[in-house]
N, C-alpha and C. Protein backbone atom coordinates (compact mmCIF):
# COMPACT_ATOMS: atom_id res chain seq x y z
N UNK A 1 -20.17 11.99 -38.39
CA UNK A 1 -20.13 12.55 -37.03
C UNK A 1 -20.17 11.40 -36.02
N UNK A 2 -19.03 11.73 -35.28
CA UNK A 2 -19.59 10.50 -33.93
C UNK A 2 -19.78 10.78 -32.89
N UNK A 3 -21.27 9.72 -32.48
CA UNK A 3 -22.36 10.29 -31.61
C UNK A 3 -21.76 9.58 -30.00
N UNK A 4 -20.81 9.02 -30.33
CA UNK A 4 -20.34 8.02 -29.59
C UNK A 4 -19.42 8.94 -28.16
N UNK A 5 -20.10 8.81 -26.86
CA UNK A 5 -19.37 9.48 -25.55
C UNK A 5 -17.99 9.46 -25.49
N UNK A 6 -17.59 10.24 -25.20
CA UNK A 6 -15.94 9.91 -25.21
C UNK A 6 -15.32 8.35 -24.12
N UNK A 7 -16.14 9.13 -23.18
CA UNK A 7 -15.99 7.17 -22.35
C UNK A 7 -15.74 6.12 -23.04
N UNK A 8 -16.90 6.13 -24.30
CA UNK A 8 -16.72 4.51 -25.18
C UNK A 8 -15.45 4.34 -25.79
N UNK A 9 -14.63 5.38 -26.39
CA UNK A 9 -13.37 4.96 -26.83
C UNK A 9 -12.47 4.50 -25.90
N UNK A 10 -12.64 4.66 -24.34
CA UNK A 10 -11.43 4.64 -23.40
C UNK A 10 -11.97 3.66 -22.63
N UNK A 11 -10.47 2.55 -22.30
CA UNK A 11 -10.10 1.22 -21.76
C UNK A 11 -11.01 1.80 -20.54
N UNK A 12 -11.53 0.10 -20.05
CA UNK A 12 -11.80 0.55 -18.63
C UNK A 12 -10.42 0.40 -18.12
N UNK A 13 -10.49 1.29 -16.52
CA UNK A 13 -8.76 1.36 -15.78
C UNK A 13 -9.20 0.33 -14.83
N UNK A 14 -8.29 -0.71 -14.70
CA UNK A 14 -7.99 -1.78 -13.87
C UNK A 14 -7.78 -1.68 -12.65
N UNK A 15 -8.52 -2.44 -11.58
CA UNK A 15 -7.39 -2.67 -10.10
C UNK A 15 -7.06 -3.71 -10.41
N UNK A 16 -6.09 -3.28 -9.53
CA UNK A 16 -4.17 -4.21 -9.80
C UNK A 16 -4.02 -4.82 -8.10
N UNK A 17 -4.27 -5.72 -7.78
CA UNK A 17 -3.50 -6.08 -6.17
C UNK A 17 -2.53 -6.81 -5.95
N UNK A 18 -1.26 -6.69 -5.56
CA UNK A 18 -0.01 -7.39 -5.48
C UNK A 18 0.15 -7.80 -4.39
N UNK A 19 0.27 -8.67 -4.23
CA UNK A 19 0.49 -9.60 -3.02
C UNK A 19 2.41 -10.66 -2.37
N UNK A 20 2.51 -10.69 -1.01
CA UNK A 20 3.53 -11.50 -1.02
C UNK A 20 4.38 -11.31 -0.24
N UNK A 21 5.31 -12.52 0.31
CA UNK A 21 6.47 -11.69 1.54
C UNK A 21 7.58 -10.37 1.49
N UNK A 22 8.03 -10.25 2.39
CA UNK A 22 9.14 -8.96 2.38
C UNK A 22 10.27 -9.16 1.52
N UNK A 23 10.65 -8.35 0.19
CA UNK A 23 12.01 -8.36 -0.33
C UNK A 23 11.24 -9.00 -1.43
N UNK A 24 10.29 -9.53 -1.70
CA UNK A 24 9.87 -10.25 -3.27
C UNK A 24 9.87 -9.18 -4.01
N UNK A 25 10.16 -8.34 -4.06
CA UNK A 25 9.79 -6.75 -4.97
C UNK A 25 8.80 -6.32 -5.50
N UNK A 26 7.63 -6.35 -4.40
CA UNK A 26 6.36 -5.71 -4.44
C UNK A 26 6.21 -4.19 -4.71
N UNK A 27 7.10 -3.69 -4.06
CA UNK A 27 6.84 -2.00 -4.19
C UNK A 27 7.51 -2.08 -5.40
N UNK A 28 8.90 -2.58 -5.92
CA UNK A 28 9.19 -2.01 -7.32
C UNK A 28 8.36 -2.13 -8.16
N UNK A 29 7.47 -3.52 -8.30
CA UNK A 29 6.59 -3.65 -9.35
C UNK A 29 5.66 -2.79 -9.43
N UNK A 30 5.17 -2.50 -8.07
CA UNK A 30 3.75 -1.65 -7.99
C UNK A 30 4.37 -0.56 -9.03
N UNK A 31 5.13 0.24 -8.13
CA UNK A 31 5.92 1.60 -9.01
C UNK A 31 5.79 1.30 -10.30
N UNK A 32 6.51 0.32 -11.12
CA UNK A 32 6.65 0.86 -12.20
C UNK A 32 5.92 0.57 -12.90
N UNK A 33 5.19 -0.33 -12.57
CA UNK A 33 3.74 -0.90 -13.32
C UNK A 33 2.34 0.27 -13.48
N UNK A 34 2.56 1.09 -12.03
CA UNK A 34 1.57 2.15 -11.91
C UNK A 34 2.37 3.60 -12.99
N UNK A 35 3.10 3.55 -13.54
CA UNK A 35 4.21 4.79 -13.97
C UNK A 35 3.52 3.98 -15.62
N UNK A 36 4.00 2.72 -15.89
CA UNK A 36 3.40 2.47 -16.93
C UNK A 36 2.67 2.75 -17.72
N UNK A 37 1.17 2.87 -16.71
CA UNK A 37 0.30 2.59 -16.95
C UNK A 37 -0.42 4.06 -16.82
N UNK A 38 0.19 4.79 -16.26
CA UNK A 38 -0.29 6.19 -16.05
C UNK A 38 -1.16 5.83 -14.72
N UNK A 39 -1.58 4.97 -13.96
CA UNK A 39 -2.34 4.60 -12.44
C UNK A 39 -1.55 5.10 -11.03
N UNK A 40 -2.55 5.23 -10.38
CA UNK A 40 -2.11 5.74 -8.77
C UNK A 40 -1.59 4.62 -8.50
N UNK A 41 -0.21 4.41 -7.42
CA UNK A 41 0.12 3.56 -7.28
C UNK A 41 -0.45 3.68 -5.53
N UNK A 42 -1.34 2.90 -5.13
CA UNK A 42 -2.34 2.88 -3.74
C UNK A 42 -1.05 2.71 -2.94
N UNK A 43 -0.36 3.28 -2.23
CA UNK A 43 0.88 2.64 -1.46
C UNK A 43 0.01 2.71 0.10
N UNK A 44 -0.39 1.73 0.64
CA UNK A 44 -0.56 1.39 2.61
C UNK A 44 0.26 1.66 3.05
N UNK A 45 1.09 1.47 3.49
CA UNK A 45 2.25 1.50 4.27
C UNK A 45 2.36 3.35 4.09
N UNK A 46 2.26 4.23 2.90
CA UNK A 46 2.58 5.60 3.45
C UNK A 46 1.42 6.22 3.83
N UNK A 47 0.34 5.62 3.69
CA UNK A 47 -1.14 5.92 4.67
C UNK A 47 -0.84 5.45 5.99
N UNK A 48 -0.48 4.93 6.72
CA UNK A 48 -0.12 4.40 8.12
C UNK A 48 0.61 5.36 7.88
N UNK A 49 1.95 5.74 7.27
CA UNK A 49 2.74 6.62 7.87
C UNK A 49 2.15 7.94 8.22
N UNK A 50 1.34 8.40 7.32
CA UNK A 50 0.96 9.59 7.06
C UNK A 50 0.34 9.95 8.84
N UNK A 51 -0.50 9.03 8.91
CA UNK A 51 -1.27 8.65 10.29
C UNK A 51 -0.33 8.73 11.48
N UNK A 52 0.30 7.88 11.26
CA UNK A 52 1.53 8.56 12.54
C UNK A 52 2.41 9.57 12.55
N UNK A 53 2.77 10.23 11.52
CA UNK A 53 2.96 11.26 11.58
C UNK A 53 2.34 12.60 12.14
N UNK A 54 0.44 12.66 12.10
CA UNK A 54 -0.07 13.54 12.62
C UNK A 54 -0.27 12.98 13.88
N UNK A 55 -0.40 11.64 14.27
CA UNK A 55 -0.37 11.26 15.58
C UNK A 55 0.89 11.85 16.48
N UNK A 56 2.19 11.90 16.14
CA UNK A 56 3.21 12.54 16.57
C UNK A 56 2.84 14.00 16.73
N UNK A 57 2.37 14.52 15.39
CA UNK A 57 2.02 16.12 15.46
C UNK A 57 1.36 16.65 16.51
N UNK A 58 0.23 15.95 16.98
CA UNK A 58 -0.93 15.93 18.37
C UNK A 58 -0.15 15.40 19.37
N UNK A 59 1.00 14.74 19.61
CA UNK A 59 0.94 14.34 20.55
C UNK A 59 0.31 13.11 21.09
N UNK A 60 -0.09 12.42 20.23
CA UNK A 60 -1.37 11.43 20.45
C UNK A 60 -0.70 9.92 21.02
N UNK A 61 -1.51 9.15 21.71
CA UNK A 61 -0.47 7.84 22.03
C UNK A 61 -0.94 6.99 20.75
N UNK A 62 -0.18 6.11 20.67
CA UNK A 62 -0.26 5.05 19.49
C UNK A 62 -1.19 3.85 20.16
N UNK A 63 -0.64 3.82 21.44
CA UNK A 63 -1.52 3.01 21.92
C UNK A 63 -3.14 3.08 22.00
N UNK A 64 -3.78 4.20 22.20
CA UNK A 64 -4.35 4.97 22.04
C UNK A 64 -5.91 4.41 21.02
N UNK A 65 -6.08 3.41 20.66
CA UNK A 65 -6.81 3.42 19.12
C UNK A 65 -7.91 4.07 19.06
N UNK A 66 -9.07 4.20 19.61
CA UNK A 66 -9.78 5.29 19.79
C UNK A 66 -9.27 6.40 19.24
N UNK A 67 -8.69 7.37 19.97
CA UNK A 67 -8.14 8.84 19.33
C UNK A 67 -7.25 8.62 18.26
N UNK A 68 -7.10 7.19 17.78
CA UNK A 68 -5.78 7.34 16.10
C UNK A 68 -7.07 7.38 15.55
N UNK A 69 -8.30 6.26 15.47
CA UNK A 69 -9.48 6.76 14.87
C UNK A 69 -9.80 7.55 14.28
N UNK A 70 -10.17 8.52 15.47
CA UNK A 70 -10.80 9.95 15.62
C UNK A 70 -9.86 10.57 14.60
N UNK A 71 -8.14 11.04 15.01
CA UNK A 71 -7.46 11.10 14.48
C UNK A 71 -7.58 11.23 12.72
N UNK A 72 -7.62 9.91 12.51
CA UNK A 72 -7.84 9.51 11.01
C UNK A 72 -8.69 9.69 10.19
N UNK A 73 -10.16 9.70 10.60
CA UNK A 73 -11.20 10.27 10.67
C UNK A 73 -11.37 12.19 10.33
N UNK A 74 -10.50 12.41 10.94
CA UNK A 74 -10.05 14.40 10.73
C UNK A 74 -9.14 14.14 9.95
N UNK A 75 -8.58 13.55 9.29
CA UNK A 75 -7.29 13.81 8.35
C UNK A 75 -7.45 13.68 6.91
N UNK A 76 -6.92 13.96 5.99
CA UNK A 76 -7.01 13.75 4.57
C UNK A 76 -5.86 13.51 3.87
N UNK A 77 -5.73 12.64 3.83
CA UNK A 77 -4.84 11.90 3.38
C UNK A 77 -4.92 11.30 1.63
N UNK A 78 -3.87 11.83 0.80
CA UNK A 78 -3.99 11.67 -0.47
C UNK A 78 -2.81 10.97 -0.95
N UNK A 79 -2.59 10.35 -2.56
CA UNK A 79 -1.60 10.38 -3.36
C UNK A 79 -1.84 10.43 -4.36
N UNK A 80 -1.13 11.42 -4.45
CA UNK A 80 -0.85 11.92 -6.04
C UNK A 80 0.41 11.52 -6.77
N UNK A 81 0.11 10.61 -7.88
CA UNK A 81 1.21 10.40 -8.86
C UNK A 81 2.00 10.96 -9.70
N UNK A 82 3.42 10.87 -9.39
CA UNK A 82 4.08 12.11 -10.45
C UNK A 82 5.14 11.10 -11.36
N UNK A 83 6.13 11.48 -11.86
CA UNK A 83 7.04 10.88 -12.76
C UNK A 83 7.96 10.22 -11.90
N UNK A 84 8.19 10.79 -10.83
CA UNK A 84 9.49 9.95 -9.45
C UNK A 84 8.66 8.96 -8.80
N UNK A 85 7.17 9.20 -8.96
CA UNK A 85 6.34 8.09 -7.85
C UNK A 85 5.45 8.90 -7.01
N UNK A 86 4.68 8.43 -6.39
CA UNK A 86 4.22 9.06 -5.34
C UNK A 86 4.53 10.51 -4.43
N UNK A 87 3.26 11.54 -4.43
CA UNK A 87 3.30 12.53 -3.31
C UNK A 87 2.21 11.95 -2.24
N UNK A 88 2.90 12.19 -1.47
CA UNK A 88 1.88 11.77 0.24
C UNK A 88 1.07 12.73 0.48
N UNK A 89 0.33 13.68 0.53
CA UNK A 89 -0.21 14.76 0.80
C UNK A 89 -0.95 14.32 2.44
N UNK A 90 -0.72 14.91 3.18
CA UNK A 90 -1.40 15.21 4.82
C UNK A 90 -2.50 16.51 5.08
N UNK A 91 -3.47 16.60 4.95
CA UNK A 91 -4.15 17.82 5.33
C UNK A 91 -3.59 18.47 3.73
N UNK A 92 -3.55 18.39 2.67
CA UNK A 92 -2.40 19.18 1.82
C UNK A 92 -1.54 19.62 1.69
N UNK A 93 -0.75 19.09 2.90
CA UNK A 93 0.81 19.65 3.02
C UNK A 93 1.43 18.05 2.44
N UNK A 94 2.76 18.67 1.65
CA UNK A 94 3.25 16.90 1.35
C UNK A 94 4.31 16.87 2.44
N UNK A 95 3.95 15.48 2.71
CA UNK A 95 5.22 15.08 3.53
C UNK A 95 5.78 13.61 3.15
N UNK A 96 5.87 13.82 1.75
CA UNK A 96 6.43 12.39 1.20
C UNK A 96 7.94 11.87 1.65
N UNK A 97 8.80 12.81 2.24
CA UNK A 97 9.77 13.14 2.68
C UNK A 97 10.07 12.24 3.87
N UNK A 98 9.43 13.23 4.93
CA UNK A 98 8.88 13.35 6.47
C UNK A 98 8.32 11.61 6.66
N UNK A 99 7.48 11.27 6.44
CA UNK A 99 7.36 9.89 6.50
C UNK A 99 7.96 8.89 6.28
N UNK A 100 9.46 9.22 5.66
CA UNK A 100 10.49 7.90 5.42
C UNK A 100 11.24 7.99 6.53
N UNK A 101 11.18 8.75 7.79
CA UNK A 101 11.78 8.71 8.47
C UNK A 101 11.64 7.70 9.65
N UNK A 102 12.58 7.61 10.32
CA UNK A 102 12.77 6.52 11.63
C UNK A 102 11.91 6.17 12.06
N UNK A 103 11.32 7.63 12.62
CA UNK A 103 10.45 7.62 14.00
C UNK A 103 9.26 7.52 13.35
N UNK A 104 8.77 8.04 11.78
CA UNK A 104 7.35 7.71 11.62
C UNK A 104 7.02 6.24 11.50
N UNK A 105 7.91 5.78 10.45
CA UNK A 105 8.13 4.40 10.01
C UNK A 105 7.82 3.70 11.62
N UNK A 106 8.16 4.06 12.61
CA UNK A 106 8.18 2.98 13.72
C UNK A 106 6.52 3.36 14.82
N UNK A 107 6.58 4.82 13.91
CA UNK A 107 4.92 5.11 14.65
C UNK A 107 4.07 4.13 13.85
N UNK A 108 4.36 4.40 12.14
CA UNK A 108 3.18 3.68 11.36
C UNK A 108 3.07 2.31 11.83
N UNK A 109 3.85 1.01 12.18
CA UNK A 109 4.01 -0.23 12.77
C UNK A 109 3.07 -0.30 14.12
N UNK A 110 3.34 0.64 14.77
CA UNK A 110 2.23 0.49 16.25
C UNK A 110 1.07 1.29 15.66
N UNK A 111 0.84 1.97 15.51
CA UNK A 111 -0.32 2.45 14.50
C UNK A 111 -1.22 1.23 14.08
N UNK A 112 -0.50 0.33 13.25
CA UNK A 112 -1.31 -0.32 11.88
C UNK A 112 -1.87 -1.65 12.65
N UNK A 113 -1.32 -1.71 13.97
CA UNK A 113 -1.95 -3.25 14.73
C UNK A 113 -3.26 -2.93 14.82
N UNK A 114 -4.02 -1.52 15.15
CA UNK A 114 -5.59 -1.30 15.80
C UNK A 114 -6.47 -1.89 14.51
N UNK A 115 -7.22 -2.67 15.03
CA UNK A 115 -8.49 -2.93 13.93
C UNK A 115 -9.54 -2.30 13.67
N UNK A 116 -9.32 -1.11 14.29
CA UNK A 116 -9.67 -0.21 14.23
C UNK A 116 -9.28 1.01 13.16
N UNK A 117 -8.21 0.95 13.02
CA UNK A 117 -7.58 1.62 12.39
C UNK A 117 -7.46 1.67 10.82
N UNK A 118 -6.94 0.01 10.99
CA UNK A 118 -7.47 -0.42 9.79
C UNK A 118 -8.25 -0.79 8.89
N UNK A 119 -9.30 -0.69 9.90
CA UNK A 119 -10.81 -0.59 9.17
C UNK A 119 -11.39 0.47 8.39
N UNK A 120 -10.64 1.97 9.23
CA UNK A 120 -10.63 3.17 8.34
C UNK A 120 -10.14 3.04 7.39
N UNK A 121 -8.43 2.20 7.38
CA UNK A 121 -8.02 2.69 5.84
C UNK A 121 -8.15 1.37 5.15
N UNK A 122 -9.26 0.28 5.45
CA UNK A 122 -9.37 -0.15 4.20
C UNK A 122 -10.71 0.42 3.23
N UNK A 123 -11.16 1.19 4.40
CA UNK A 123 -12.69 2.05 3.95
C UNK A 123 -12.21 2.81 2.80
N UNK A 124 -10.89 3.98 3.41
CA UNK A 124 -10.84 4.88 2.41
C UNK A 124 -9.96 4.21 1.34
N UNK A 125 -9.17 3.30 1.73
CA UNK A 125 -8.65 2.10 0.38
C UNK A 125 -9.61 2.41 -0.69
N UNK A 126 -10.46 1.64 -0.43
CA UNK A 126 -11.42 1.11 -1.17
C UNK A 126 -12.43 2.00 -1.89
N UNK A 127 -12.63 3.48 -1.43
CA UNK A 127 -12.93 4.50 -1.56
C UNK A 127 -11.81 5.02 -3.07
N UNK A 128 -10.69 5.24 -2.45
CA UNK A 128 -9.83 5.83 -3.48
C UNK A 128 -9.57 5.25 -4.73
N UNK A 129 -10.07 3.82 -4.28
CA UNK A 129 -9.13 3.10 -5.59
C UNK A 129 -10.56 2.71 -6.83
N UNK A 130 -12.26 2.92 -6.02
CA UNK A 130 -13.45 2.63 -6.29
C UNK A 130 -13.75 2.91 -8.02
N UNK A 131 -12.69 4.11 -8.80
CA UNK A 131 -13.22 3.96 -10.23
C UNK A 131 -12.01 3.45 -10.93
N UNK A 132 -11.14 2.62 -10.21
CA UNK A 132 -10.17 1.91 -11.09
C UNK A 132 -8.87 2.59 -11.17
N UNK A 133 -8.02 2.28 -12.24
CA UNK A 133 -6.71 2.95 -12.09
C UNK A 133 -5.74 2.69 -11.23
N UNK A 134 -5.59 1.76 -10.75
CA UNK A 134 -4.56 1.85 -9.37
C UNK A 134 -3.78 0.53 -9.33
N UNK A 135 -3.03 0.68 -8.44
CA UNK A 135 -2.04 -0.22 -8.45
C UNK A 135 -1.82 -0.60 -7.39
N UNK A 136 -1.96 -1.16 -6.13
CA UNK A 136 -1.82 -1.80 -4.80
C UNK A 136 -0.48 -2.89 -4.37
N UNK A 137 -0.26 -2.75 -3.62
CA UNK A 137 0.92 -4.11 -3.48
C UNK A 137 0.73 -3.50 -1.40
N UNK A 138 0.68 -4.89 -0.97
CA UNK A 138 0.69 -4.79 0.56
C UNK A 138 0.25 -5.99 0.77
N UNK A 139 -0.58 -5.53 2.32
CA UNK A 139 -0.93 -6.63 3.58
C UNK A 139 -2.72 -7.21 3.00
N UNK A 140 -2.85 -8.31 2.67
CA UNK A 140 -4.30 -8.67 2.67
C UNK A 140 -4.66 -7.75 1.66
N UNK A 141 -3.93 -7.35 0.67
CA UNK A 141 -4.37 -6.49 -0.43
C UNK A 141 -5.85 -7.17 -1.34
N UNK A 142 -5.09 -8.24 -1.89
CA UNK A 142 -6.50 -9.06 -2.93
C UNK A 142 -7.33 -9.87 -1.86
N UNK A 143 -7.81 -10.20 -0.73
CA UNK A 143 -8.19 -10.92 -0.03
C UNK A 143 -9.05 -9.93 0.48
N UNK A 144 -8.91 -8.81 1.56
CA UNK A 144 -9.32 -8.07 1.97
C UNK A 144 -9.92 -6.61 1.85
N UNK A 145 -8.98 -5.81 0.96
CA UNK A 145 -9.03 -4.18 0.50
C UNK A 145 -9.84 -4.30 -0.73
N UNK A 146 -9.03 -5.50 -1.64
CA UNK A 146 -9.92 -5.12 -3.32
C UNK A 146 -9.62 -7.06 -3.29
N UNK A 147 -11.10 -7.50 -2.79
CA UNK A 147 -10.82 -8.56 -2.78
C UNK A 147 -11.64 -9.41 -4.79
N UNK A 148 -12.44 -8.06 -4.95
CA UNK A 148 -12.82 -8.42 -6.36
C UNK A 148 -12.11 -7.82 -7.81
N UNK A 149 -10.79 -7.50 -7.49
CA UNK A 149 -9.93 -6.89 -8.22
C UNK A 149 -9.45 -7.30 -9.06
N UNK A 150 -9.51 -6.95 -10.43
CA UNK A 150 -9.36 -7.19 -11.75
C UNK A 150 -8.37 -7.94 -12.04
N UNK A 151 -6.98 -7.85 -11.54
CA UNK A 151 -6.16 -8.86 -11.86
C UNK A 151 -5.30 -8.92 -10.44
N UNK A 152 -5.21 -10.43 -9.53
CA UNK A 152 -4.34 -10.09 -8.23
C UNK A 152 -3.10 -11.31 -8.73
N UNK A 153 -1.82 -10.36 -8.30
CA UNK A 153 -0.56 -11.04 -8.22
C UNK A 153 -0.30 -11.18 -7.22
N UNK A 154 0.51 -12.45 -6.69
CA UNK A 154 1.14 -12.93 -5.69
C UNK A 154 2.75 -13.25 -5.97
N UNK A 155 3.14 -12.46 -5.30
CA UNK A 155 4.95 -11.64 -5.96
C UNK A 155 5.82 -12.48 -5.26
N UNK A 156 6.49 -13.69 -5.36
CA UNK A 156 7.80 -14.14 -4.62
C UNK A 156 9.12 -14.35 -5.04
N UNK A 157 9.98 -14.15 -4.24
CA UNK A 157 11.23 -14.79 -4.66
C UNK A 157 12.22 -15.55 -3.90
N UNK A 158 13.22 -16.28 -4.72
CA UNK A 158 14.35 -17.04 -3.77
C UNK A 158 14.42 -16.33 -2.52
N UNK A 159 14.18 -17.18 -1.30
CA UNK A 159 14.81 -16.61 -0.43
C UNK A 159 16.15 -15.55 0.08
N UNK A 160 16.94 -16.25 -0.78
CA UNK A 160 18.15 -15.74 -0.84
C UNK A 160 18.23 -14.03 -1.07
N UNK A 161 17.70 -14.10 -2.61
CA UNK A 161 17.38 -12.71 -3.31
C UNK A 161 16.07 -12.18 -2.53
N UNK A 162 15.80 -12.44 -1.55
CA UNK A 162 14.84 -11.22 -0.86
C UNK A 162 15.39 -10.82 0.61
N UNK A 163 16.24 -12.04 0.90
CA UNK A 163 17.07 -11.26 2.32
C UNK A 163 18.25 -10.14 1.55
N UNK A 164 19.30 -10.49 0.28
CA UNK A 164 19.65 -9.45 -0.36
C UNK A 164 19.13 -7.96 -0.10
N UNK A 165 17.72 -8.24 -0.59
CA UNK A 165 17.25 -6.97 -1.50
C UNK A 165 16.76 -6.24 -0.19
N UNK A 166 16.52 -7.12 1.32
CA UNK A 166 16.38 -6.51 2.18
C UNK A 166 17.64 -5.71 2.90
N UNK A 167 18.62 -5.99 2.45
CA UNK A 167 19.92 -5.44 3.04
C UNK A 167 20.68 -4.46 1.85
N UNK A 168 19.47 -4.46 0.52
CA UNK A 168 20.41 -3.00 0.27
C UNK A 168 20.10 -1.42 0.62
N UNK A 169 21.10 -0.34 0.89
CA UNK A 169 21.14 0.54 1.62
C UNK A 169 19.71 1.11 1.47
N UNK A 170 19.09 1.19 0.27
CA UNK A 170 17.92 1.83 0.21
C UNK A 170 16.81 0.99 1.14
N UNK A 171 16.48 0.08 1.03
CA UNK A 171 15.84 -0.90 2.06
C UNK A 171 15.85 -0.55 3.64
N UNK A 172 17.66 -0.59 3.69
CA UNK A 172 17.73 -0.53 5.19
C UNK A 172 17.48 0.98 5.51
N UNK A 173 17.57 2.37 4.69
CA UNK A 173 17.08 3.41 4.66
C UNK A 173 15.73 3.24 5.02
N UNK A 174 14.94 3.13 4.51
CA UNK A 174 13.72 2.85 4.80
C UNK A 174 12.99 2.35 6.10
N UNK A 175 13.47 1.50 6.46
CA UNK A 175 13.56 0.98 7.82
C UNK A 175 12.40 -0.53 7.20
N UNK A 176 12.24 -1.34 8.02
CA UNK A 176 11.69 -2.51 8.15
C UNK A 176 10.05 -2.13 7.23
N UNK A 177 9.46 -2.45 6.54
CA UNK A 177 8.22 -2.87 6.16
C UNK A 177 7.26 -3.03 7.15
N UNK A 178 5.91 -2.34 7.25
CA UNK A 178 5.09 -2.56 8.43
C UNK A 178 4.61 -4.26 8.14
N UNK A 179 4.35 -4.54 6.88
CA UNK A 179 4.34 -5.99 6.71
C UNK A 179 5.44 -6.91 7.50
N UNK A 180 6.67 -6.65 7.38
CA UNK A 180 7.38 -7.62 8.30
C UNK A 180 7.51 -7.68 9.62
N UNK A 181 6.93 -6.28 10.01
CA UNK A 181 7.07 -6.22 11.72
C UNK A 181 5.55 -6.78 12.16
N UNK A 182 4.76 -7.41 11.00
CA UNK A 182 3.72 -8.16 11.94
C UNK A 182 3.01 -9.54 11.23
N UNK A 183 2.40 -10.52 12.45
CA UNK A 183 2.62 -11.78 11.82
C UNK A 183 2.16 -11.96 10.62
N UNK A 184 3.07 -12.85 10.11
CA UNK A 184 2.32 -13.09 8.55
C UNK A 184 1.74 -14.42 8.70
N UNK A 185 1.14 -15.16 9.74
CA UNK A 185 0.26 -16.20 9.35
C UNK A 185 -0.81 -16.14 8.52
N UNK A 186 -1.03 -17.00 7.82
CA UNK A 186 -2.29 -16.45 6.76
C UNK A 186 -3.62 -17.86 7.32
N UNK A 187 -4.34 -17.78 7.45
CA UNK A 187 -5.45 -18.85 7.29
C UNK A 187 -5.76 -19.32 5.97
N UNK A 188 -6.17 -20.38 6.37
CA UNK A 188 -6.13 -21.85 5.06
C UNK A 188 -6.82 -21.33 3.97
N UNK A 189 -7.88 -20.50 4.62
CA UNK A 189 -9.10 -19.88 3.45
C UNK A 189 -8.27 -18.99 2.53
N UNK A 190 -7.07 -17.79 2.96
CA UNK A 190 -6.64 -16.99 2.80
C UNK A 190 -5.58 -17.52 1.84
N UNK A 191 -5.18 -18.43 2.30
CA UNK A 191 -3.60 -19.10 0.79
C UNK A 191 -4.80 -20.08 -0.27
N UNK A 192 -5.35 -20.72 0.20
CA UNK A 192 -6.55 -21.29 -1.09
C UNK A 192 -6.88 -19.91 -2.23
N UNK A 193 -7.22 -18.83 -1.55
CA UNK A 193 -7.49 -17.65 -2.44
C UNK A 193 -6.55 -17.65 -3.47
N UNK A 194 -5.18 -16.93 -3.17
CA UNK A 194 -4.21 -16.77 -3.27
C UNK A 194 -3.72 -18.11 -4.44
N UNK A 195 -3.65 -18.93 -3.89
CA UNK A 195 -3.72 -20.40 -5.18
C UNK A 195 -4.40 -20.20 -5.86
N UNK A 196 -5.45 -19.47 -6.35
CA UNK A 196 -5.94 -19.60 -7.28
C UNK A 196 -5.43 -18.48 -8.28
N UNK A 197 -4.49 -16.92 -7.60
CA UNK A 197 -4.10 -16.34 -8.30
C UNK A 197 -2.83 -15.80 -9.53
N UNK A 198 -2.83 -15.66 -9.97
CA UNK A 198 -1.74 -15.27 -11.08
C UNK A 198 -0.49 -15.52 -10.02
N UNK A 199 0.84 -16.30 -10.05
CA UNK A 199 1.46 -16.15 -9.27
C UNK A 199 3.08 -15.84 -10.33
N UNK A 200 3.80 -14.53 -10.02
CA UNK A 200 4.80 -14.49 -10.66
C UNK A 200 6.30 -14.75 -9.63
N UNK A 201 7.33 -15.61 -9.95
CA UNK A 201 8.35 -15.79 -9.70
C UNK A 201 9.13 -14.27 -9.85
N UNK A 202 9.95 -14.07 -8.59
CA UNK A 202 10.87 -12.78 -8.71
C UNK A 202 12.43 -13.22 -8.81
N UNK A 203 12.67 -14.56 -9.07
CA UNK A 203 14.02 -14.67 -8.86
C UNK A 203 15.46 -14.10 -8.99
N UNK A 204 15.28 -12.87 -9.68
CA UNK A 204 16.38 -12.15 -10.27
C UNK A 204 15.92 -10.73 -9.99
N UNK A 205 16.93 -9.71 -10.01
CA UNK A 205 16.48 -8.79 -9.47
C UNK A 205 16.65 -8.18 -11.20
């Protein structure tokens, strides 16, 4: 007979943080690495969207950070992993859809400057992703959100092949990355980190 919890037979689940500029193919990896692996793939960028999207719903200014707060604060915001990738869930309505659009994509960007804002979602980041399982790729991911995270990659590629991969239709569908519409200076402390992590070459698509 074994006396043994079922827990003890099962892997602990990993955080995963991917790191790196626009077009290195951060989101593909996240995806399929989180599909792999059976893990949530943590996507930021559709949490900002999600956020401006109900900010649009209210009426709310972007400028506003206080009431995106408040805002964010009343909202519930989920993802659930399926076989295509990610559902966005808002209040429980999905709008995985609804958020690839123009106008959210350009709400989530003025949205994601408040430090305010982002203080919420690295709270509930860090919240969601707290018993493992997940898969991250974004802004200040291993540095900031899951800065003690089990294994962090730092994702680049040829220049060349990431202005490409930024100009194919699905990309430009998408609209710009909230990562590229804001500065990417990093502080000295912040790339020393980063040097010390797993770093994979993307040169080929």
């Amino acid at each position: 007979m074994n006396d043994k919890p079922k827990s003890a037979d099962s892997p602990r689940k990993l955080t995963i943080a991917i790191d790196g500029p626009a077009g290195a193919g951060k989101s593909t990896i996240a995806s399929r690495l989180a599909r792999k692996l059976g893990y949530v793939n943590l996507e930021s960028g559709a949490m900002y969207r999600a956020l401006a999207l109900k900010a649009i719903g209210r009426d709310a200014s972007f400028d506003d950070e206080a009431a995106l707060v408040k805002l964010a604060q009343d909202s519930r915001i989920q993802l659930e992993p399926t076989l295509g990738g990610n559902r966005t869930l808002l209040d429980g309505r999905d709008v995985s859809s609804r958020i690839r659009e123009r106008d959210v994509t350009e709400g989530a960007s003025r949205v994601s400057v408040h430090p305010g804002v982002r203080a919420w979602m690295v709270a509930r980041q860090r919240e969601m992703g707290a018993g493992g399982g997940i898969v991250m790729e974004g802004r200040d991911i291993g540095t900031k959100v899951f800065p003690d995270a089990d294994l962090k990659i730092f994702l680049d590629a040829d220049p060349v092949i990431r202005e490409q991969r930024r100009m194919q239709p699905a990309a430009i569908a998408r609209g710009p990355s909230l990562r590229s519409r804001q500065p990417r200076m990093r502080s000295l402390s912040t790339r020393r980190t980063w040097a010390k992590l797993r770093y994979w070459p993307s040169w080929k698509n």
